[in-house]
C-alpha atoms as a PDB file:
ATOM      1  CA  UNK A   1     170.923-142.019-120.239  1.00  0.00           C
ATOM      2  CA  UNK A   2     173.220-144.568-121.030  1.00  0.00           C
ATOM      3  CA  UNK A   3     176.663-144.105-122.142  1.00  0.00           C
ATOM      4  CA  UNK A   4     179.292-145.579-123.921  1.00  0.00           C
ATOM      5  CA  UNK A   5     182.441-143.850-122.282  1.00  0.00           C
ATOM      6  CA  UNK A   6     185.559-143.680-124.649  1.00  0.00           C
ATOM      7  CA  UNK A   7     187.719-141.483-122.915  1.00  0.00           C
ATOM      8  CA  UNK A   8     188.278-138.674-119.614  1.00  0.00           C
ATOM      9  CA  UNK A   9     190.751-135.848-119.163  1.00  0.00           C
ATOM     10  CA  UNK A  10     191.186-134.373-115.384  1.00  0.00           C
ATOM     11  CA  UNK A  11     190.475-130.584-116.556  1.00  0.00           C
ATOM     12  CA  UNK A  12     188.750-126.962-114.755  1.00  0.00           C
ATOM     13  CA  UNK A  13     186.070-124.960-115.378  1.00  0.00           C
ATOM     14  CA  UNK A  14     183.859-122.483-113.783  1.00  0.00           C
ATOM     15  CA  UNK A  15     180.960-123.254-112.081  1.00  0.00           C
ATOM     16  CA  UNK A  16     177.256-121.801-111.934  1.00  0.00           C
ATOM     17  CA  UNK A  17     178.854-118.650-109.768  1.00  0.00           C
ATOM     18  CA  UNK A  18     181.631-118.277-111.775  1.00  0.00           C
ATOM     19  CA  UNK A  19     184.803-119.981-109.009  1.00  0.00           C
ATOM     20  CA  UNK A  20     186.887-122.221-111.584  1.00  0.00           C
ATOM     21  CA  UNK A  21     186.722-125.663-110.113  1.00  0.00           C
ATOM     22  CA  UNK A  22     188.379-129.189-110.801  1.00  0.00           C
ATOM     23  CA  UNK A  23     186.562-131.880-112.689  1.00  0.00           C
ATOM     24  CA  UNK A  24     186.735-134.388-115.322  1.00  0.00           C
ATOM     25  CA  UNK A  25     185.542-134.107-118.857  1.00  0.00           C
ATOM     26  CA  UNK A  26     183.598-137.629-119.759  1.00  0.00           C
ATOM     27  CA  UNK A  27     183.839-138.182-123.623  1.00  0.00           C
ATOM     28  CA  UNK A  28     180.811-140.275-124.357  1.00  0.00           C
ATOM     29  CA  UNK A  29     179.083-142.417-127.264  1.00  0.00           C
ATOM     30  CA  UNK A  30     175.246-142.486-127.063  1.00  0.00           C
ATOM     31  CA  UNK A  31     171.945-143.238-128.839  1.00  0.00           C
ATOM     32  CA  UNK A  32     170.930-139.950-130.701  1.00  0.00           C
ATOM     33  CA  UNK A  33     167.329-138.552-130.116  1.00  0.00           C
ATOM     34  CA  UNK A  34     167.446-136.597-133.392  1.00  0.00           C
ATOM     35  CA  UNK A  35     166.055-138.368-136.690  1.00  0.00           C
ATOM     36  CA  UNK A  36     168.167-136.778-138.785  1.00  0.00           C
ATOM     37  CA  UNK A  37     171.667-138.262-137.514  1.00  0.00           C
ATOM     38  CA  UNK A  38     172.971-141.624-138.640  1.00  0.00           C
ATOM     39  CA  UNK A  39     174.606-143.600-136.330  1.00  0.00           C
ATOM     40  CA  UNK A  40     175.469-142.285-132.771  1.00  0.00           C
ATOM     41  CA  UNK A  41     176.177-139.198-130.967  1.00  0.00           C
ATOM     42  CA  UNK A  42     179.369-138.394-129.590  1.00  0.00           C
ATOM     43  CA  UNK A  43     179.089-135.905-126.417  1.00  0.00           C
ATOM     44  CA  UNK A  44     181.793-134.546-124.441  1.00  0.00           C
ATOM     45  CA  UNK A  45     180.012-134.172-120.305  1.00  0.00           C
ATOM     46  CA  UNK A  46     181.948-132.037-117.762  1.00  0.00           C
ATOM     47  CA  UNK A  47     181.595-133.174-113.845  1.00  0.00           C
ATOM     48  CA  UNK A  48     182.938-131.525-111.198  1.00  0.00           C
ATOM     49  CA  UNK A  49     185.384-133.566-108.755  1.00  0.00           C
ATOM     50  CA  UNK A  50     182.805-132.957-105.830  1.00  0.00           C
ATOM     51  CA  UNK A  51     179.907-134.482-107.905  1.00  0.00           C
ATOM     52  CA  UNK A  52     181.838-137.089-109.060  1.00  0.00           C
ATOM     53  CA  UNK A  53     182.753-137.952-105.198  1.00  0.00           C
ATOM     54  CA  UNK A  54     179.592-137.651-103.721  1.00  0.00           C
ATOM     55  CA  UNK A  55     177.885-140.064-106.522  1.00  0.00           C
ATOM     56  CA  UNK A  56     181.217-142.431-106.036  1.00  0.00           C
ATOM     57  CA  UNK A  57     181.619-142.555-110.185  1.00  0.00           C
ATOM     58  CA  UNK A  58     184.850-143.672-111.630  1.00  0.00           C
ATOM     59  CA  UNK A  59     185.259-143.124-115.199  1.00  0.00           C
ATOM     60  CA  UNK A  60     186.589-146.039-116.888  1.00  0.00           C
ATOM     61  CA  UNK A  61     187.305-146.524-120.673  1.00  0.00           C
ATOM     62  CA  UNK A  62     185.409-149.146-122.308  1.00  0.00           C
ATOM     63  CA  UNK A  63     182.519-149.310-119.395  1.00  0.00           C
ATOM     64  CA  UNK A  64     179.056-148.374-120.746  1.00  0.00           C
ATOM     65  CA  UNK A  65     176.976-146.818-117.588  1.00  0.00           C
ATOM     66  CA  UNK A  66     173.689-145.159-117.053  1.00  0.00           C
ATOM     67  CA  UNK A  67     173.780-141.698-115.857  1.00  0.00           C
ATOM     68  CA  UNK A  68     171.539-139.470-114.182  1.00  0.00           C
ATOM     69  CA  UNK A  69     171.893-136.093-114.123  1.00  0.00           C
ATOM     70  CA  UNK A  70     170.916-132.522-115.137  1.00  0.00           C
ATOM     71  CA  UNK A  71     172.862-131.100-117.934  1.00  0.00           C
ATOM     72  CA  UNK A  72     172.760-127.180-118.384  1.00  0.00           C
ATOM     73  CA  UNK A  73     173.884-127.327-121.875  1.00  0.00           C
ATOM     74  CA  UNK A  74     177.817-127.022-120.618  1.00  0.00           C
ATOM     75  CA  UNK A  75     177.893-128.615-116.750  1.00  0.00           C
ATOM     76  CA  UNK A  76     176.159-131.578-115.787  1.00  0.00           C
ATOM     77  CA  UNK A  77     175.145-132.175-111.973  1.00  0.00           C
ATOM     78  CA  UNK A  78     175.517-135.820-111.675  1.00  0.00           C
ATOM     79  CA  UNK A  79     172.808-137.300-109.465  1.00  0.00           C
ATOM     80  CA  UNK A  80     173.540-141.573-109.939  1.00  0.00           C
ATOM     81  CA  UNK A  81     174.791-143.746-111.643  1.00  0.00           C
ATOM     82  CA  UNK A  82     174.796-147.442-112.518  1.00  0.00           C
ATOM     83  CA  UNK A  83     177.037-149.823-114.172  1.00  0.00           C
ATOM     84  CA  UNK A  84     175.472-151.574-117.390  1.00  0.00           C
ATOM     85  CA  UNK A  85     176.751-154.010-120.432  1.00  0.00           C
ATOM     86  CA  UNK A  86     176.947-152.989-123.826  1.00  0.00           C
ATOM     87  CA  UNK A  87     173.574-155.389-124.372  1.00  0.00           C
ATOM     88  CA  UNK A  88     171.286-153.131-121.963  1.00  0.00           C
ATOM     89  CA  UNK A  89     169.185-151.332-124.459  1.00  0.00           C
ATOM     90  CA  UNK A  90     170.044-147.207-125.256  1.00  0.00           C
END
């Protein structure tokens, strides 16, 4: 999915077992998939520093990137990434 990413905080949360781990929470701008929204969607993504790491991703302001990953509805398990320009298509 590609991203528009407007902002990161370092923060913690707790993982799929409950331990409280270190991560960053992505704050993102993206195409919506629902018909009823006008405009775009605004989604806040939380990574673990260990994904993050293993995938090499640094956030950076301003940078529009596809990611891949599996989102559980709070925690998403990065899998890739790539670096894009804002005239890739959504």
């Amino acid at each position: 999915m590609k991203v528009h990413v407007v902002g990161y905080q370092s923060c913690d949360f707790k993982d799929d077992d409950g331990h409280r781990v270190q991560g960053v929470s992505l704050k993102c701008v993206m195409k919506s998939s629902s018909e009823t929204l006008v405009g775009s969607d605004v989604a806040k993504i939380w990574l673990s520093n260990e994904i993050i790491s293993k995938v090499g991703f640094v956030p950076d302001v301003g940078s529009y990137v596809n990611l891949e990953y599996d989102f559980d509805g709070r925690r998403a398990k990065l899998f890739s990434y790539s670096i894009c320009s804002a005239d890739d298509e959504f």
